[in-house]
C-alpha atoms as a PDB file:
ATOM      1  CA  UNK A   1     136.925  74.373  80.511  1.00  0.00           C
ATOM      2  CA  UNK A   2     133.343  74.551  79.395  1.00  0.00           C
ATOM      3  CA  UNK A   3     131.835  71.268  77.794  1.00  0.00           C
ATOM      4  CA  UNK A   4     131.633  70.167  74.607  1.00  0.00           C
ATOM      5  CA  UNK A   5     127.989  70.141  72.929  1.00  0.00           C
ATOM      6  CA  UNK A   6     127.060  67.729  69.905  1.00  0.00           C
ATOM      7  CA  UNK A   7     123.947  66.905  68.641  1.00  0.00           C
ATOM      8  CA  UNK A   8     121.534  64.371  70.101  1.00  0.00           C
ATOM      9  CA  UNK A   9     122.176  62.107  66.951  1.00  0.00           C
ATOM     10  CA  UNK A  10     123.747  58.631  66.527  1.00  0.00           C
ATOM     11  CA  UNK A  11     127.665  60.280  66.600  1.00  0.00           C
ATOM     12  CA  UNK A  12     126.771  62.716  69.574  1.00  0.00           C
ATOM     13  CA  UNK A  13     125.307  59.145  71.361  1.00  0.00           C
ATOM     14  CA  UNK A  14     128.273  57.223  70.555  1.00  0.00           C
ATOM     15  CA  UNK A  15     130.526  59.994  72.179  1.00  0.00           C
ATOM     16  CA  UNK A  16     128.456  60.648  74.961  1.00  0.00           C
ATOM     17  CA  UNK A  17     129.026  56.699  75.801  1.00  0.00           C
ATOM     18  CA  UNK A  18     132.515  56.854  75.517  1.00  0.00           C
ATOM     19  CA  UNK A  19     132.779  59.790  77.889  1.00  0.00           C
ATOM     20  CA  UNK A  20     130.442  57.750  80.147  1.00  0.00           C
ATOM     21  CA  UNK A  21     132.918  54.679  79.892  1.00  0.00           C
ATOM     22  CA  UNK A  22     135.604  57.069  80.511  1.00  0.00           C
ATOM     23  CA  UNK A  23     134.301  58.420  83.743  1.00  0.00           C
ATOM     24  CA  UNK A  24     132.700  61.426  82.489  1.00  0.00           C
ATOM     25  CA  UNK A  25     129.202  63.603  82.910  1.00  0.00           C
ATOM     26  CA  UNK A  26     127.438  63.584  80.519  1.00  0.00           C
ATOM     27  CA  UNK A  27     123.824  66.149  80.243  1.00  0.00           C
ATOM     28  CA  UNK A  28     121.614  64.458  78.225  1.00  0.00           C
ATOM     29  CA  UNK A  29     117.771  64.998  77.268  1.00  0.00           C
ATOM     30  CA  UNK A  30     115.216  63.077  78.522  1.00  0.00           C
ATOM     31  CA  UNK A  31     111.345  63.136  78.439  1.00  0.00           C
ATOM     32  CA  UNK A  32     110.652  65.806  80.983  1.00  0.00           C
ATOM     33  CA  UNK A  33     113.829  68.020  81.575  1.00  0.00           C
ATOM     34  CA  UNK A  34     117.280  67.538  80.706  1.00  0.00           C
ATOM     35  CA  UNK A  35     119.463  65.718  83.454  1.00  0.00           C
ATOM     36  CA  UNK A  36     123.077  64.864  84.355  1.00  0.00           C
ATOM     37  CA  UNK A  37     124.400  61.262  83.890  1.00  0.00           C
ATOM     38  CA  UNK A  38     127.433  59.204  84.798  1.00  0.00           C
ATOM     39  CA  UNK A  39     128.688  55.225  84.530  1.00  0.00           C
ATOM     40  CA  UNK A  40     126.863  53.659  87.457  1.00  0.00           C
ATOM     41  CA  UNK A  41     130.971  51.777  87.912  1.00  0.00           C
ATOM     42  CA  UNK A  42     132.805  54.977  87.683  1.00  0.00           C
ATOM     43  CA  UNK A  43     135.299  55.837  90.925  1.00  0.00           C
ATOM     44  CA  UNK A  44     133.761  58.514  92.478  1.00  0.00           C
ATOM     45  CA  UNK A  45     131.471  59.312  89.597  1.00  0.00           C
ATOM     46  CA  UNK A  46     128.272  59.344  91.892  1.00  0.00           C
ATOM     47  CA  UNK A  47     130.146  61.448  94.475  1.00  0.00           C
ATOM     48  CA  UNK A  48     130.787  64.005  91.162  1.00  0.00           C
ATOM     49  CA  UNK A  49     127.435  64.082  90.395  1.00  0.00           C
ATOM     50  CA  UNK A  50     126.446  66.004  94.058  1.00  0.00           C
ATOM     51  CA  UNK A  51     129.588  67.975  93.435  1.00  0.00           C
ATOM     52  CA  UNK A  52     128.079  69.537  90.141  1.00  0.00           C
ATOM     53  CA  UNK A  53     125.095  69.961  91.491  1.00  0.00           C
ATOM     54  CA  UNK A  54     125.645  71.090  94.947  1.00  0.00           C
ATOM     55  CA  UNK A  55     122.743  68.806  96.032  1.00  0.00           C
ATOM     56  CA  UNK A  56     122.983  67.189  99.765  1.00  0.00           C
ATOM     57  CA  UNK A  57     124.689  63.729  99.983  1.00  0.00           C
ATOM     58  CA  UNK A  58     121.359  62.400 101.844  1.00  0.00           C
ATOM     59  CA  UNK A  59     119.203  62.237  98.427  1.00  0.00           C
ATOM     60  CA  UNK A  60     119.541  59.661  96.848  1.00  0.00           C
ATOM     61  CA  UNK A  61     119.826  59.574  92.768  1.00  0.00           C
ATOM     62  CA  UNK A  62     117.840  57.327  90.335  1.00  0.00           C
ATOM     63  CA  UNK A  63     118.518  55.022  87.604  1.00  0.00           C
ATOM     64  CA  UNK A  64     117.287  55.660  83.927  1.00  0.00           C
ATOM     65  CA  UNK A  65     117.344  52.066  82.344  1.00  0.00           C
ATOM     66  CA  UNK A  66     117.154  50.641  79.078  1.00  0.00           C
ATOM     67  CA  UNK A  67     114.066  48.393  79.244  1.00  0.00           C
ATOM     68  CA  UNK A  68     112.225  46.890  82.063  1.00  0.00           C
ATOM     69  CA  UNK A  69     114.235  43.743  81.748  1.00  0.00           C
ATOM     70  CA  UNK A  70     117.340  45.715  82.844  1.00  0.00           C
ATOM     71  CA  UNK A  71     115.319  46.333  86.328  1.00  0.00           C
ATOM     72  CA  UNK A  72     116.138  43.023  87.500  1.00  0.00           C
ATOM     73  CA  UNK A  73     119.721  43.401  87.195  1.00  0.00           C
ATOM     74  CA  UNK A  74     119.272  45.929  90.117  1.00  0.00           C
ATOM     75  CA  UNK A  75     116.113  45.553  91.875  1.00  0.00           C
ATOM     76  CA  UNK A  76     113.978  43.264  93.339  1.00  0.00           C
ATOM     77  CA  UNK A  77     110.724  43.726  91.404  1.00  0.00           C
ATOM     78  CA  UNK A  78     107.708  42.495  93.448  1.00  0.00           C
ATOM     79  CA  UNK A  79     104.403  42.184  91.767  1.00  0.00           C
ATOM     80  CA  UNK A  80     103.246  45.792  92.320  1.00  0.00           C
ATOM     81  CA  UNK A  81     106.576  46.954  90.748  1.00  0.00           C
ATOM     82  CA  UNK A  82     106.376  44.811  87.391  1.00  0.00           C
ATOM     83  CA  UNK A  83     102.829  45.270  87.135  1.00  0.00           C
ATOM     84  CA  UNK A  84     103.168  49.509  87.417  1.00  0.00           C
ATOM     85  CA  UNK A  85     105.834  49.127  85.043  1.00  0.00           C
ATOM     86  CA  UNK A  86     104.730  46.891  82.635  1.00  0.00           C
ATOM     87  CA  UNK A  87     101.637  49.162  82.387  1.00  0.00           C
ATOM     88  CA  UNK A  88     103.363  52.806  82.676  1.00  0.00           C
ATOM     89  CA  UNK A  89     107.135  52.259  80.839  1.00  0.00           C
ATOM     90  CA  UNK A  90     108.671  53.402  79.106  1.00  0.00           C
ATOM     91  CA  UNK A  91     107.252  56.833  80.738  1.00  0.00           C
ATOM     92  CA  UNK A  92     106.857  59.157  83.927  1.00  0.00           C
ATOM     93  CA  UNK A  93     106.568  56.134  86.640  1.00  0.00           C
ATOM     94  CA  UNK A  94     109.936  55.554  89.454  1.00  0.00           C
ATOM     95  CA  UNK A  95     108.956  52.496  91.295  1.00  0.00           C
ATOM     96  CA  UNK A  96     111.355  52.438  94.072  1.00  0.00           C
ATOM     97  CA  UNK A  97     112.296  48.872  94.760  1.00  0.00           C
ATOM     98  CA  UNK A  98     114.956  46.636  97.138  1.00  0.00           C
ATOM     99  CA  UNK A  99     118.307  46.677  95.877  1.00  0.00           C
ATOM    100  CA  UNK A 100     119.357  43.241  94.864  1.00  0.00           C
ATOM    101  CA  UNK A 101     120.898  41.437  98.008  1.00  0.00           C
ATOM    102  CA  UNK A 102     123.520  40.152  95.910  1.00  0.00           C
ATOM    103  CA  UNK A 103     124.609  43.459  94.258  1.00  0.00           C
ATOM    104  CA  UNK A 104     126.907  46.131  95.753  1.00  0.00           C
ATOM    105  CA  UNK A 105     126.019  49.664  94.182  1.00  0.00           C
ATOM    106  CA  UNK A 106     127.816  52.739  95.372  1.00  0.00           C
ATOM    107  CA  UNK A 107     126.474  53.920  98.887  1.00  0.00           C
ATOM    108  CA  UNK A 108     126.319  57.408  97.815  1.00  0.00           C
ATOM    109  CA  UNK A 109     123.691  56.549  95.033  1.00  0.00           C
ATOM    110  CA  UNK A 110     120.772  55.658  97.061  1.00  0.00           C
ATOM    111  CA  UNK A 111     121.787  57.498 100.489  1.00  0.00           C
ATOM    112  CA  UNK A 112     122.439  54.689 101.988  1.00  0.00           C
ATOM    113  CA  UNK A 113     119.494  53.262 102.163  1.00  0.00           C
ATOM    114  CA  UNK A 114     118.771  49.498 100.933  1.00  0.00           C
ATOM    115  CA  UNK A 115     116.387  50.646  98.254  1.00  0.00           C
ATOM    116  CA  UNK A 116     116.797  52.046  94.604  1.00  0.00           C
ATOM    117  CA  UNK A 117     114.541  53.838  92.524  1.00  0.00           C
ATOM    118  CA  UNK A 118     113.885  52.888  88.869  1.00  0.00           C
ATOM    119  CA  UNK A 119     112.515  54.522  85.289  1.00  0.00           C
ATOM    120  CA  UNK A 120     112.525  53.673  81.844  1.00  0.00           C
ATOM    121  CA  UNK A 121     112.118  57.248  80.258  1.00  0.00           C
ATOM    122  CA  UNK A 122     110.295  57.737  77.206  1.00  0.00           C
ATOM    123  CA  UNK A 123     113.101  59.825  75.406  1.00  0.00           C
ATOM    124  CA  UNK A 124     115.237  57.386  73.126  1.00  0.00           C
ATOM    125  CA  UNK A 125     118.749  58.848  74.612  1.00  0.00           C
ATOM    126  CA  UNK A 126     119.084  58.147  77.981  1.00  0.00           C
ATOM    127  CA  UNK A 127     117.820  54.468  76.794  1.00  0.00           C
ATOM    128  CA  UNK A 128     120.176  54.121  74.470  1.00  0.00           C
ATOM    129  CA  UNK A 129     123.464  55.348  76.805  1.00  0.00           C
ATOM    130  CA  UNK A 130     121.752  52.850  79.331  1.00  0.00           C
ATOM    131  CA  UNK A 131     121.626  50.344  76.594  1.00  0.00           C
ATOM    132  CA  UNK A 132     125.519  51.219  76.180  1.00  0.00           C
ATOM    133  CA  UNK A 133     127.089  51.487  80.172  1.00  0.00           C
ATOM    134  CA  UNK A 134     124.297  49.659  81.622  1.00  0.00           C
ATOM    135  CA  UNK A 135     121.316  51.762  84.158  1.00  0.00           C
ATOM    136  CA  UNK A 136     122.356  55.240  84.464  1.00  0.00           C
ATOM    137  CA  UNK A 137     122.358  57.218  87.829  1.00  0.00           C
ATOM    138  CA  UNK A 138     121.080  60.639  86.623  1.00  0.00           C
ATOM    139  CA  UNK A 139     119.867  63.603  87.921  1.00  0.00           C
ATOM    140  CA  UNK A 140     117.904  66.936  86.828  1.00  0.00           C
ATOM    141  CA  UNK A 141     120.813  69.023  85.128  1.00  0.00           C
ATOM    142  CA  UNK A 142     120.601  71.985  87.449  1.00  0.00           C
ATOM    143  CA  UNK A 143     122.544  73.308  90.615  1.00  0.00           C
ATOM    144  CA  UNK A 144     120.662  72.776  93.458  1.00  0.00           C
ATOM    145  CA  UNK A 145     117.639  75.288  94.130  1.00  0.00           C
ATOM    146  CA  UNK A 146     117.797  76.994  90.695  1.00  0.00           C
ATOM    147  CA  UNK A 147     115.367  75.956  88.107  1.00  0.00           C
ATOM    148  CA  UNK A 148     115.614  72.640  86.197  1.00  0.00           C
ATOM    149  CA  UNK A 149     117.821  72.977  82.487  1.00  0.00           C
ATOM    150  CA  UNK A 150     115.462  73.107  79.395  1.00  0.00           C
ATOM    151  CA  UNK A 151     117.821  73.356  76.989  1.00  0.00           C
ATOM    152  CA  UNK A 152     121.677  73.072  76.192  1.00  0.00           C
ATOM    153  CA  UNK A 153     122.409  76.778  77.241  1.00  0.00           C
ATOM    154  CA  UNK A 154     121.174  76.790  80.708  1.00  0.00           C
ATOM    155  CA  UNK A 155     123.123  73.361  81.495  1.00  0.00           C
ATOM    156  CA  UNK A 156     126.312  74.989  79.950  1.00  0.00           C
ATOM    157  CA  UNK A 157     125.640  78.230  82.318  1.00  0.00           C
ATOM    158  CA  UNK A 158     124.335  76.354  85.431  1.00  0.00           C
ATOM    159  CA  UNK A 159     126.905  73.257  84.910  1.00  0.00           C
ATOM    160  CA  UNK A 160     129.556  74.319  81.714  1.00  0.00           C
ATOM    161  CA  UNK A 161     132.652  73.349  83.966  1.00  0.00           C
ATOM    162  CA  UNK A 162     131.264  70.563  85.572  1.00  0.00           C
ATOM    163  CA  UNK A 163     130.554  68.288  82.772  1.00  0.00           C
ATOM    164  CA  UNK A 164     132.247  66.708  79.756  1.00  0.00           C
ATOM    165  CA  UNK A 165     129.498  66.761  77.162  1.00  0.00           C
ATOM    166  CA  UNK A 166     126.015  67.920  76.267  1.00  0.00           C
ATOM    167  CA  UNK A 167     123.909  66.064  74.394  1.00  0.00           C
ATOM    168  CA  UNK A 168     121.719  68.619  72.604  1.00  0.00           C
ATOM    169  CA  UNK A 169     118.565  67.330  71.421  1.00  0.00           C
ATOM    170  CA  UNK A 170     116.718  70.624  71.271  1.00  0.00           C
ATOM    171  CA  UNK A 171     114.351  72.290  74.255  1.00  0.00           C
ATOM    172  CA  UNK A 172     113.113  69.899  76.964  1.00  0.00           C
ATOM    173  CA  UNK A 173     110.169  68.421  76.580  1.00  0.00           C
ATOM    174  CA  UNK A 174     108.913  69.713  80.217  1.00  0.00           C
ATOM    175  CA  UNK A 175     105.951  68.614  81.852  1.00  0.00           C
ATOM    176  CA  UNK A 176     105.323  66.982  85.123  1.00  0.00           C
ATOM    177  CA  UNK A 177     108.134  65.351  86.810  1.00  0.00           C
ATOM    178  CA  UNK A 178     107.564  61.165  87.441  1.00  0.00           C
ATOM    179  CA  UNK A 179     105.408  59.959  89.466  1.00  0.00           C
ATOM    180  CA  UNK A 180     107.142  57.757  92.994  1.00  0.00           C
ATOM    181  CA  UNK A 181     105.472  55.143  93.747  1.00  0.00           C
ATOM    182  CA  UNK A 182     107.431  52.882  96.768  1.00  0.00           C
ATOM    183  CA  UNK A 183     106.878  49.311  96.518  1.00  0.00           C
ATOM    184  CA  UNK A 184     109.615  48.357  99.504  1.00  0.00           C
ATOM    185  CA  UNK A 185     106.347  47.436 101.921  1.00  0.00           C
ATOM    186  CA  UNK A 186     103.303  45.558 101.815  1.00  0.00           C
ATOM    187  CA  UNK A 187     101.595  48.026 100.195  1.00  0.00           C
ATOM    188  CA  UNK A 188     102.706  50.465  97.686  1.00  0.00           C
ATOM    189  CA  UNK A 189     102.471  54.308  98.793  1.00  0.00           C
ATOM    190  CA  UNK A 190     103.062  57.318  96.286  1.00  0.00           C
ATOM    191  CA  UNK A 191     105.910  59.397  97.328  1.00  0.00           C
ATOM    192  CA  UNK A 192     105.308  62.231  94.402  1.00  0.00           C
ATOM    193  CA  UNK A 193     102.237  62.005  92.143  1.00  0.00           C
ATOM    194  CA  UNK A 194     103.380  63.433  88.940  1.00  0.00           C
ATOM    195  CA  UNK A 195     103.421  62.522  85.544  1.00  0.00           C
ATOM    196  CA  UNK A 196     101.436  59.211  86.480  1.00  0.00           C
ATOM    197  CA  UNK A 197      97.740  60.211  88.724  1.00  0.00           C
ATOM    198  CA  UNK A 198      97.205  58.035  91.690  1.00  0.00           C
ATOM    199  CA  UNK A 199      93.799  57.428  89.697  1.00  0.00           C
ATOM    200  CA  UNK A 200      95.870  55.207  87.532  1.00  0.00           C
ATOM    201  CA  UNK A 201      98.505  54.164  89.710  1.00  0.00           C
ATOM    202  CA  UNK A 202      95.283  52.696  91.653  1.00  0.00           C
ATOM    203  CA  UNK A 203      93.542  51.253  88.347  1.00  0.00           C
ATOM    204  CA  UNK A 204      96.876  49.279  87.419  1.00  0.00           C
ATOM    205  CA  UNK A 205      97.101  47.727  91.088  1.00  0.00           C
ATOM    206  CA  UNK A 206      93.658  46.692  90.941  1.00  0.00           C
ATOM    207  CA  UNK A 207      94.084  44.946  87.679  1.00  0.00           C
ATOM    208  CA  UNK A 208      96.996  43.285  89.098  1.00  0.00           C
ATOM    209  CA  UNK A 209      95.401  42.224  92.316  1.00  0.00           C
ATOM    210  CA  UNK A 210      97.635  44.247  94.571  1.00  0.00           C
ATOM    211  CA  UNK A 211      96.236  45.542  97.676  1.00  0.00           C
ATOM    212  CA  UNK A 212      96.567  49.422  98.273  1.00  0.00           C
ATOM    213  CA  UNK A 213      95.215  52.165 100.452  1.00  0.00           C
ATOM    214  CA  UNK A 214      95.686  54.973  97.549  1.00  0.00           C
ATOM    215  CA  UNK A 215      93.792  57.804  98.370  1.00  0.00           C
ATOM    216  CA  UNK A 216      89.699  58.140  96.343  1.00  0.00           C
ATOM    217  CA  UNK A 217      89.721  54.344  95.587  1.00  0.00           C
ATOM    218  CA  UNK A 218      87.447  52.446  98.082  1.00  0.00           C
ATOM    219  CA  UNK A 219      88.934  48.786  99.189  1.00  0.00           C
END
């Protein structure tokens, strides 16, 4: 059966968090392109997610979060991670951080690797479901290799049968994906410029102090 779409209004939120409390996908808008979302504490939900999208179990998936302050419920945040996101959230910035030592998440989220990466997204949905269920693992709402979902009727072609609802709120924004910026080591290193230029990336770090070897920015 094909999913339901409602509108990207307060209902259409409400309903999109009880079919994320249920176990449920949910494709929701977000600043850039629409994506696929499910309850970080669903069985199997992460697993369902690489289903849908036919996307290879070794990449790992992201979590859209409420706030900054939810970060710490997941992540060790060093000082190059709080400072880029104090500066650059809610927006296109994924610091990718340490998991939390003393919190199991789902091995199949991060690839099995002891790191997670981390976004506030400036699109009021996804912060509000993540306000709701907690930080959201999401993806882009696409199958694997086809081009990312800019509105309601490509998810429901690309995805129809593999999700529970669509949040419509209207043609993507588009854009520039995020910028990845890993702060695991001593010194941050962008995986992805995007959204974010390494000019700033660089700027922030400096004004925080943090040492870097970013490309263009002599030490």
């Amino acid at each position: 059966m094909s999913a339901r779409t409602v509108p990207d209004d307060a209902a259409g939120r409400a309903e999109a968090v009880d079919v994320l409390r249920g176990g449920g996908i949910v494709a929701l808008p977000t600043d850039t392109v629409y994506g696929i979302a499910v309850a970080l504490d669903a069985p199997g939900g992460i697993e369902r997610l690489f289903r849908v999208k036919n996307r290879p179990p070794d990449r790992g998936i992201m979590l859209l979060l409420e706030a900054a302050a939810q970060a710490d419920s997941i992540g060790v945040m060093g000082p190059a991670a709080t400072a880029l996101a104090d500066a650059c959230w809610p927006g296109g910035l994924t610091v990718v951080v340490p998991q939390r030592p003393d919190v199991t998440l789902p091995a199949a989220l991060t690839g099995g690797t002891p790191t997670i990466g981390l976004r506030v997204p400036d699109h009021a949905a996804p912060r509000a479901l993540a306000a709701a269920v907690g930080p959201l693992p999401t993806t882009s709402a696409n199958v694997s290799g086809l081009p990312e979902a800019g509105d309601a009727a490509v998810i429901l072609a690309q995805l129809g049968e593999g999700v529970e609802l669509v949040l419509d709120g209207g043609p993507a924004r588009g854009g520039p994906p995020s910028t990845v910026v890993d702060c695991t080591g001593a010194r941050p290193v962008i995986l992805r410029e995007g959204a974010v230029p390494a000019a700033r990336i660089a700027a922030i770090l400096d004004s925080a102090g943090v040492e870097h070897d970013l490309p263009g920015q002599p030490r």
